[in-house]
Protein backbone atom coordinates (compact mmCIF):
# COMPACT_ATOMS: atom_id res chain seq x y z
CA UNK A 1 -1.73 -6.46 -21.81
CA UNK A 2 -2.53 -8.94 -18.92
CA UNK A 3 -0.63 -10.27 -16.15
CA UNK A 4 1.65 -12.84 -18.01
CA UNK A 5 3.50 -9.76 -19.12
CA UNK A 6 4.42 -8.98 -15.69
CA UNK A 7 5.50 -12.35 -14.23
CA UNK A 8 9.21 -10.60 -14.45
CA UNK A 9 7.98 -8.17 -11.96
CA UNK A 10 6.25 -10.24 -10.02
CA UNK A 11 9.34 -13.11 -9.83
CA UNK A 12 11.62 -9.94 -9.01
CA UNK A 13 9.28 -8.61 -6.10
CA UNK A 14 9.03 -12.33 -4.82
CA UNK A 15 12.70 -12.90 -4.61
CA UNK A 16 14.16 -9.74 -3.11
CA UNK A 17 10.57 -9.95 -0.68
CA UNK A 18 8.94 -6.12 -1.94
CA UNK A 19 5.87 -5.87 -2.59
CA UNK A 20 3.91 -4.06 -5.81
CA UNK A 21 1.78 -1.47 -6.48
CA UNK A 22 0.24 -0.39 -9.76
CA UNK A 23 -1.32 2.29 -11.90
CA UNK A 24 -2.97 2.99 -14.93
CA UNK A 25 -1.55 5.88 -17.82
CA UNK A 26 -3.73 7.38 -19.92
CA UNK A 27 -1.16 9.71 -21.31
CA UNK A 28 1.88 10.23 -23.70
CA UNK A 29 -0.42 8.16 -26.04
CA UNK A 30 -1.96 8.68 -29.89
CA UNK A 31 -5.10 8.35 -28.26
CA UNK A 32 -4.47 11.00 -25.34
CA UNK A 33 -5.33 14.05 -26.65
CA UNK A 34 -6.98 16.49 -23.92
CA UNK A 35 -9.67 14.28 -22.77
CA UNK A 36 -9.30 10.32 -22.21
CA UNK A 37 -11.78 8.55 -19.92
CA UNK A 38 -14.14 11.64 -20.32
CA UNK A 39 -13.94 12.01 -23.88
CA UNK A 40 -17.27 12.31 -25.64
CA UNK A 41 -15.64 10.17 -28.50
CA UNK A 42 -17.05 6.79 -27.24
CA UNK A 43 -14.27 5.02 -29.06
CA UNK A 44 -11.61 6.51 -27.30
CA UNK A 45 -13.18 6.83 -24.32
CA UNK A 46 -13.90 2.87 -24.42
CA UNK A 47 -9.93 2.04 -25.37
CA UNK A 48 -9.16 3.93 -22.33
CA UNK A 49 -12.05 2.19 -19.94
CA UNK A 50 -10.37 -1.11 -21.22
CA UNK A 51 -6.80 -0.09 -20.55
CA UNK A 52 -7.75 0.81 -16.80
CA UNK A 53 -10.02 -2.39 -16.38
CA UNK A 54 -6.84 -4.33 -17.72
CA UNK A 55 -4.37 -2.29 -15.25
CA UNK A 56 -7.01 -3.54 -12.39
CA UNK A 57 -6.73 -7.12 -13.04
CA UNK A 58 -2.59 -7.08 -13.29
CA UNK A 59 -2.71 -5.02 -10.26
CA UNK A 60 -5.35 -8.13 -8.88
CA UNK A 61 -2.93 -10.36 -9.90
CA UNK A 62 0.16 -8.76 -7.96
CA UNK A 63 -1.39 -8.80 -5.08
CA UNK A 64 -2.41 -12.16 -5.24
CA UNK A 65 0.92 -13.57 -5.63
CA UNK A 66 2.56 -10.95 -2.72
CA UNK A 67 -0.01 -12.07 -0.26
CA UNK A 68 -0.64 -8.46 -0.05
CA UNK A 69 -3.01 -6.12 -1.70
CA UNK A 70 -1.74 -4.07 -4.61
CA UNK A 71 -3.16 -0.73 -4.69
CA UNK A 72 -3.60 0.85 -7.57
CA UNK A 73 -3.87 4.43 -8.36
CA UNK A 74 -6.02 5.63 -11.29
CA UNK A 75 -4.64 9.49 -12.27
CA UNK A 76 -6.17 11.36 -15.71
CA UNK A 77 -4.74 14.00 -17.41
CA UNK A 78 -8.13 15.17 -18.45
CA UNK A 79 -9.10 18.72 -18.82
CA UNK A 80 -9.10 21.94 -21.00
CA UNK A 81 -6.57 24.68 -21.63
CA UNK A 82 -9.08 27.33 -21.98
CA UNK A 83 -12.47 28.73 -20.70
CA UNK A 84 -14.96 25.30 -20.18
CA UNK A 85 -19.04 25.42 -20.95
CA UNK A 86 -19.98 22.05 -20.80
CA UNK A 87 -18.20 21.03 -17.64
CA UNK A 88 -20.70 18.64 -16.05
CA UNK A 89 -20.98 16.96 -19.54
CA UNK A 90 -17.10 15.85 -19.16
CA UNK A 91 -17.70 15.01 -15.75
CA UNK A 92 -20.76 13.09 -15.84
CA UNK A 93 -18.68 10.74 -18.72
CA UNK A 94 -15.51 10.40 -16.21
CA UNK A 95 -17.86 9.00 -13.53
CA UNK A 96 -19.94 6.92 -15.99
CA UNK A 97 -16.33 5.61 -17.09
CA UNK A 98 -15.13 5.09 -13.37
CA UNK A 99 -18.44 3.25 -12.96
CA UNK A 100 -17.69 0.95 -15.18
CA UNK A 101 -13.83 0.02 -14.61
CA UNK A 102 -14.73 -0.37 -11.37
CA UNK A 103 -18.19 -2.97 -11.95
CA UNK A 104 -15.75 -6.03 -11.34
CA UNK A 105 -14.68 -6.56 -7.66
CA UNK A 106 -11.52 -8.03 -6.62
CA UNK A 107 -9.97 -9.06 -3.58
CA UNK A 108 -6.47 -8.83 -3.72
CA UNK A 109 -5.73 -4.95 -5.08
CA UNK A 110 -7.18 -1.78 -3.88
CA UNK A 111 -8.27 1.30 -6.00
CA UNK A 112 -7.69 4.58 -5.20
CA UNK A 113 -8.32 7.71 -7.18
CA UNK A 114 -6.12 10.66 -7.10
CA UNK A 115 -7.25 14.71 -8.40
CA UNK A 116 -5.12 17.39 -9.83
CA UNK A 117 -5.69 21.41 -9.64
CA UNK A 118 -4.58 21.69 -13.19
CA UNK A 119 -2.25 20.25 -16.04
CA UNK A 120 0.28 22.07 -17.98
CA UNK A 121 -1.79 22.74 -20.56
CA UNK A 122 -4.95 22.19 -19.13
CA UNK A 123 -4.88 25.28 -17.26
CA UNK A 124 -8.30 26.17 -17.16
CA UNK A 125 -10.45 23.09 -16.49
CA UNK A 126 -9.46 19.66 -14.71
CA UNK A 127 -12.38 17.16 -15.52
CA UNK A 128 -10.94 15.26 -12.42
CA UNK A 129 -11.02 18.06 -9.81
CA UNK A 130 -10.39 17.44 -5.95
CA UNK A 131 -14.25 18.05 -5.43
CA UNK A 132 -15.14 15.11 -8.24
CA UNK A 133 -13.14 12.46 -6.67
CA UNK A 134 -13.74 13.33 -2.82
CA UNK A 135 -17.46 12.69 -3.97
CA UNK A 136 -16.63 9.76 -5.79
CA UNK A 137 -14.81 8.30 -3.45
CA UNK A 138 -17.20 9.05 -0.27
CA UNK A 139 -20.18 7.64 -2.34
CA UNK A 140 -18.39 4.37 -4.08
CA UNK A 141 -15.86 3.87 -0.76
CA UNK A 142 -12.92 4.17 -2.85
CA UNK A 143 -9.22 4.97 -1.69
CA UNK A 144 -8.82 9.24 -2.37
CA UNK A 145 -5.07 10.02 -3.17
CA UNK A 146 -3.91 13.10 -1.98
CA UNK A 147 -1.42 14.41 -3.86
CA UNK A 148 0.85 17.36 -2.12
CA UNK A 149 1.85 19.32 -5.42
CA UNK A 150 -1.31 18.85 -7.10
CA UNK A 151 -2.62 21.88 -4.43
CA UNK A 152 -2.24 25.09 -4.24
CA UNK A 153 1.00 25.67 -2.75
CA UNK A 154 -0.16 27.53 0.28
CA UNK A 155 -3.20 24.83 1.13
CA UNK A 156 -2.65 22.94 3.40
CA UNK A 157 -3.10 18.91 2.54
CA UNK A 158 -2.18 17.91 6.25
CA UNK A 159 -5.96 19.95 7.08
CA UNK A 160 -7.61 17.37 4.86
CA UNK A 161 -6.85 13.96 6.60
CA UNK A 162 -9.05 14.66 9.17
CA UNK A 163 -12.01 15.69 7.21
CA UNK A 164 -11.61 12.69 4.10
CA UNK A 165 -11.80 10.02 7.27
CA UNK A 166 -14.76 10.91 8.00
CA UNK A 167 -16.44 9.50 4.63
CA UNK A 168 -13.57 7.14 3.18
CA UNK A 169 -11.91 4.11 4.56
CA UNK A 170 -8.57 4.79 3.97
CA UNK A 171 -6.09 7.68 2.09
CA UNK A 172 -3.42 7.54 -0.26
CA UNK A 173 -0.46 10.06 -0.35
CA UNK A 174 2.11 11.10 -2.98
CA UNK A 175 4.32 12.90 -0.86
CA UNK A 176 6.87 15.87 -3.01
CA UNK A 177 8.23 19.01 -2.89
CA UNK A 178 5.80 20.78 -5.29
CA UNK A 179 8.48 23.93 -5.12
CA UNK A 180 6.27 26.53 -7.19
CA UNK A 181 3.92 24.14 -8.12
CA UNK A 182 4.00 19.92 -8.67
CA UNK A 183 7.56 20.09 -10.00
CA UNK A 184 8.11 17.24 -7.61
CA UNK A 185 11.53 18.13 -5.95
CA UNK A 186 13.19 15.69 -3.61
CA UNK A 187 10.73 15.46 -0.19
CA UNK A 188 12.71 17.50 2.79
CA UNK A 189 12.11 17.44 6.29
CA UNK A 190 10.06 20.86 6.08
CA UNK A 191 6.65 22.15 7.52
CA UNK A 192 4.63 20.59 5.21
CA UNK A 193 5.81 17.68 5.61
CA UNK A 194 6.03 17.26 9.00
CA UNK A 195 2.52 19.13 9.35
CA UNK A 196 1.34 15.57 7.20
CA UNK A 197 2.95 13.25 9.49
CA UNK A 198 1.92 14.97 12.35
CA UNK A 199 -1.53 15.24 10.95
CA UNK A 200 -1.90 11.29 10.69
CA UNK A 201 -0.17 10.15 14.20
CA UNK A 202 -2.93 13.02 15.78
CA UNK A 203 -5.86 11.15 13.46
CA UNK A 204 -4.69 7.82 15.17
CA UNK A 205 -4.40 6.73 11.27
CA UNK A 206 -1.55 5.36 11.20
CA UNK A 207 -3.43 1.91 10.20
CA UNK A 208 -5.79 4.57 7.22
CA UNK A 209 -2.89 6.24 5.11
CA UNK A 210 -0.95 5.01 2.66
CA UNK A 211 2.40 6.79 2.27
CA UNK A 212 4.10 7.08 -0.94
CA UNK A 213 6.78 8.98 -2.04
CA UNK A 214 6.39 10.92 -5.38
CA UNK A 215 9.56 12.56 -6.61
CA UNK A 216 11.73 12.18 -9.57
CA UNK A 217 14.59 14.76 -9.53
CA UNK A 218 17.22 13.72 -12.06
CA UNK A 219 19.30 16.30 -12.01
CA UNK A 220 21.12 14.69 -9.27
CA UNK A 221 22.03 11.28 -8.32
CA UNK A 222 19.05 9.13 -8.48
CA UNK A 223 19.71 7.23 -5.87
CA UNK A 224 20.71 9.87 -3.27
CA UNK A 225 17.58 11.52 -4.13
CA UNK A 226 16.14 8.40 -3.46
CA UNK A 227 17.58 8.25 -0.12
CA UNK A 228 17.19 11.76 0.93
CA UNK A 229 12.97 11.66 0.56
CA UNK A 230 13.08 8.26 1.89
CA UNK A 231 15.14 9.73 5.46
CA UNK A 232 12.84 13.03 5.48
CA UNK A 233 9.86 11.28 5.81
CA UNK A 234 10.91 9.05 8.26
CA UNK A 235 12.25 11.73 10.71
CA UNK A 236 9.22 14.32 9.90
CA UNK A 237 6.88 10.80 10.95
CA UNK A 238 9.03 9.77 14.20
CA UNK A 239 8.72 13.40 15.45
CA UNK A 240 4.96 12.75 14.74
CA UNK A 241 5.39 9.90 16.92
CA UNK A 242 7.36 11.38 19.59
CA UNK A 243 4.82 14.82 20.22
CA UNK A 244 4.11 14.58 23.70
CA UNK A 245 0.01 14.26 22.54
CA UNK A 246 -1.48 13.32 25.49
CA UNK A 247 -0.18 16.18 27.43
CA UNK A 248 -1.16 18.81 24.07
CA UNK A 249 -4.73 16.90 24.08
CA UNK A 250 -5.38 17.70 27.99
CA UNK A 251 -4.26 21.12 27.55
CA UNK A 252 -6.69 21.80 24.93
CA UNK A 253 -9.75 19.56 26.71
CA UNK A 254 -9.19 22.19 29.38
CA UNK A 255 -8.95 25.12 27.30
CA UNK A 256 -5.54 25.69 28.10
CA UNK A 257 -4.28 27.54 24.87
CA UNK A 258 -1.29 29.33 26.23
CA UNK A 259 0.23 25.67 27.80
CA UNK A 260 -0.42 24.26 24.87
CA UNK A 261 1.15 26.71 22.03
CA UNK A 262 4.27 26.26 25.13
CA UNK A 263 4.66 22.79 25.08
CA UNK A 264 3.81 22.62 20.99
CA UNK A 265 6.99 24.78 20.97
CA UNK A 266 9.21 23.50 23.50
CA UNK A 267 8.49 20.56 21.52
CA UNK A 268 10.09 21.31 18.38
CA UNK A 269 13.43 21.41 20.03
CA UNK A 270 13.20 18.43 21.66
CA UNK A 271 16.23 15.55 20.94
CA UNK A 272 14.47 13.64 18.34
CA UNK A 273 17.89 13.63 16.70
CA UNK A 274 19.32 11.34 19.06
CA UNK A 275 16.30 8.98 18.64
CA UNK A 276 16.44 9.24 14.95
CA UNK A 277 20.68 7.87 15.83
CA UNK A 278 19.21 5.15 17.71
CA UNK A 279 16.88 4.11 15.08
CA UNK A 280 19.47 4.30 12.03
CA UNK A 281 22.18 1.95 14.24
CA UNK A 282 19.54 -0.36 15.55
CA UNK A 283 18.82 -1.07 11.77
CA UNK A 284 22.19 -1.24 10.66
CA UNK A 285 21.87 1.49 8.44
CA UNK A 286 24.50 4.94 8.28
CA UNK A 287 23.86 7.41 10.67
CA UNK A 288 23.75 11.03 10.04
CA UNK A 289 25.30 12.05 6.57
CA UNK A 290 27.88 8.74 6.48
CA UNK A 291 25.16 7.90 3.58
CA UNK A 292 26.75 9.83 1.12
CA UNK A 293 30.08 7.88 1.22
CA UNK A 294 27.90 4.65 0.27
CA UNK A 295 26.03 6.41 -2.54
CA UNK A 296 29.49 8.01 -3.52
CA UNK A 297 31.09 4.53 -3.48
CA UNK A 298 28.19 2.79 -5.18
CA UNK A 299 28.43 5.77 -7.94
CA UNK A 300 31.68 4.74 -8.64
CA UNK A 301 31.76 1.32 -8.67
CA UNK A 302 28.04 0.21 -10.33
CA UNK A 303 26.22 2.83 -11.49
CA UNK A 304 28.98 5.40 -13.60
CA UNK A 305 29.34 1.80 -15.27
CA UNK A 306 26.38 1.04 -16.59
């Protein structure tokens, strides 16, 4: 594969002015098995180097053409089902293997590298662990993507902006609703959520994080799922934007913890809805839930037709 077999995409993104990311997928493949980029099996382990080094230089090329750079996101399945005893072997092949796709420098894409607790499957062992890549990334000043159902669901991902901007340039986020655990539900406007946004506005890193949206629920309409993640965020980061921070900040320079807990509360009930109005009309979009006449419309007239 190289970038001729994208120039659809590319013409597409051009004409209706979006622009591209990328990734690689080292799964769902003959070749897959447990272990692909860390597989002791040198020839699989080199097809897989090669597909990632090939996603790198389409991903080069998109970028290139949008004027913009296309980041690309490098996620592996890799891991074990059962108890591990060679777990730095597996490792120490996943970062030789990094080491390599990642030899050629380009300047129009962006690589970022994202972990995973576990796999279904892969229960017991993820070669590419939250520890590897935060390491990775500090030492070879790549992207880290955080992930907010590849966690545990009671840790909080919002706690690690702060600490990951210390010793990377810039963060990547797949924003869900891991439910249980990474089942990927449609993103509400909930605390973890808003914790994230909150999180990034308080970092000043608004120019640092990359915010995508990672859902696929398809047991409703696509495209009001679509919508519904799309709307969450936005409200959860325009409340972010709206926290009254330099007040909050002055309270807590001078160790006043009881004003500040107030005004963090009083805060939450503040009239962000009415800004949120503002913000929908001013951009010619519905306001409040007159959305779901469009998608119902757009149901029946395109889609159910297909």
């Amino acid at each position: 594969m190289t970038p001729e077999h994208f120039e659809s995409w590319m013409q597409w993104a051009a004409e209706h002015n979006m622009k591209l990311d990328f990734n690689s997928t080292s799964f769902s493949h003959p070749k897959s098995g447990n272990l692909s980029l860390s597989n002791p099996d040198k020839s699989i382990r080199d097809f897989w180097i090669e597909h990632t080094k090939r996603c790198r230089a389409i991903a080069e090329e998109m970028g290139k053409r949008q004027g913009d750079p296309c980041i690309m996101n490098l996620w592996i399945h890799d891991g074990s089902k059962d108890i591990t005893v060679n777990r730095m072997k597996y490792r120490a092949l996943l970062k030789d293997s990094l080491d390599q796709i990642f030899a050629t420098e380009y300047k129009n894409m962006r690589d970022c590298i994202e972990s995973k607790v576990f796999g279904i499957g892969l229960e017991s062992y993820t070669v590419g662990s939250n520890d590897f890549y935060i390491g990775y990334g500090a030492t070879r000043n790549k992207i880290v993507t955080l992930d907010t159902g590849h966690f545990h669901p009671t840790e909080s991902v919002a706690d690690k902006i702060s600490s990951l901007l210390l010793f990377i340039p810039e963060i990547m986020l797949h924003v869900s609703r891991p439910v249980r655990w990474d089942s990927d539900h449609v993103t509400i406007m909930n605390d973890d959520t808003l914790d994230l946004c909150k999180e990034i506005v308080r970092c000043d890193a608004l120019n640092k994080v990359h915010i995508g949206l990672d859902y696929f629920d398809a047991s409703i309409n696509r495209i009001g799922a679509y919508v519904i993640g799309s709307r969450a965020t936005q409200k959860c980061l325009m409340q972010a934007l709206l926290e009254p921070l330099a007040k909050l900040r002055e309270y807590e320079a001078n160790d006043q913890l009881f004003e500040r807990l107030a005004l963090l509360e009083e805060s939450k009930s503040l009239p962000w809805n009415a800004v949120w109005d503002m913000f929908c009309l001013k951009n010619s979009v519905p306001v409040g839930e007159d959305f779901i006449v469009e998608i119902q419309k757009y149901e029946a007239d395109v889609t159910s037709k297909r």
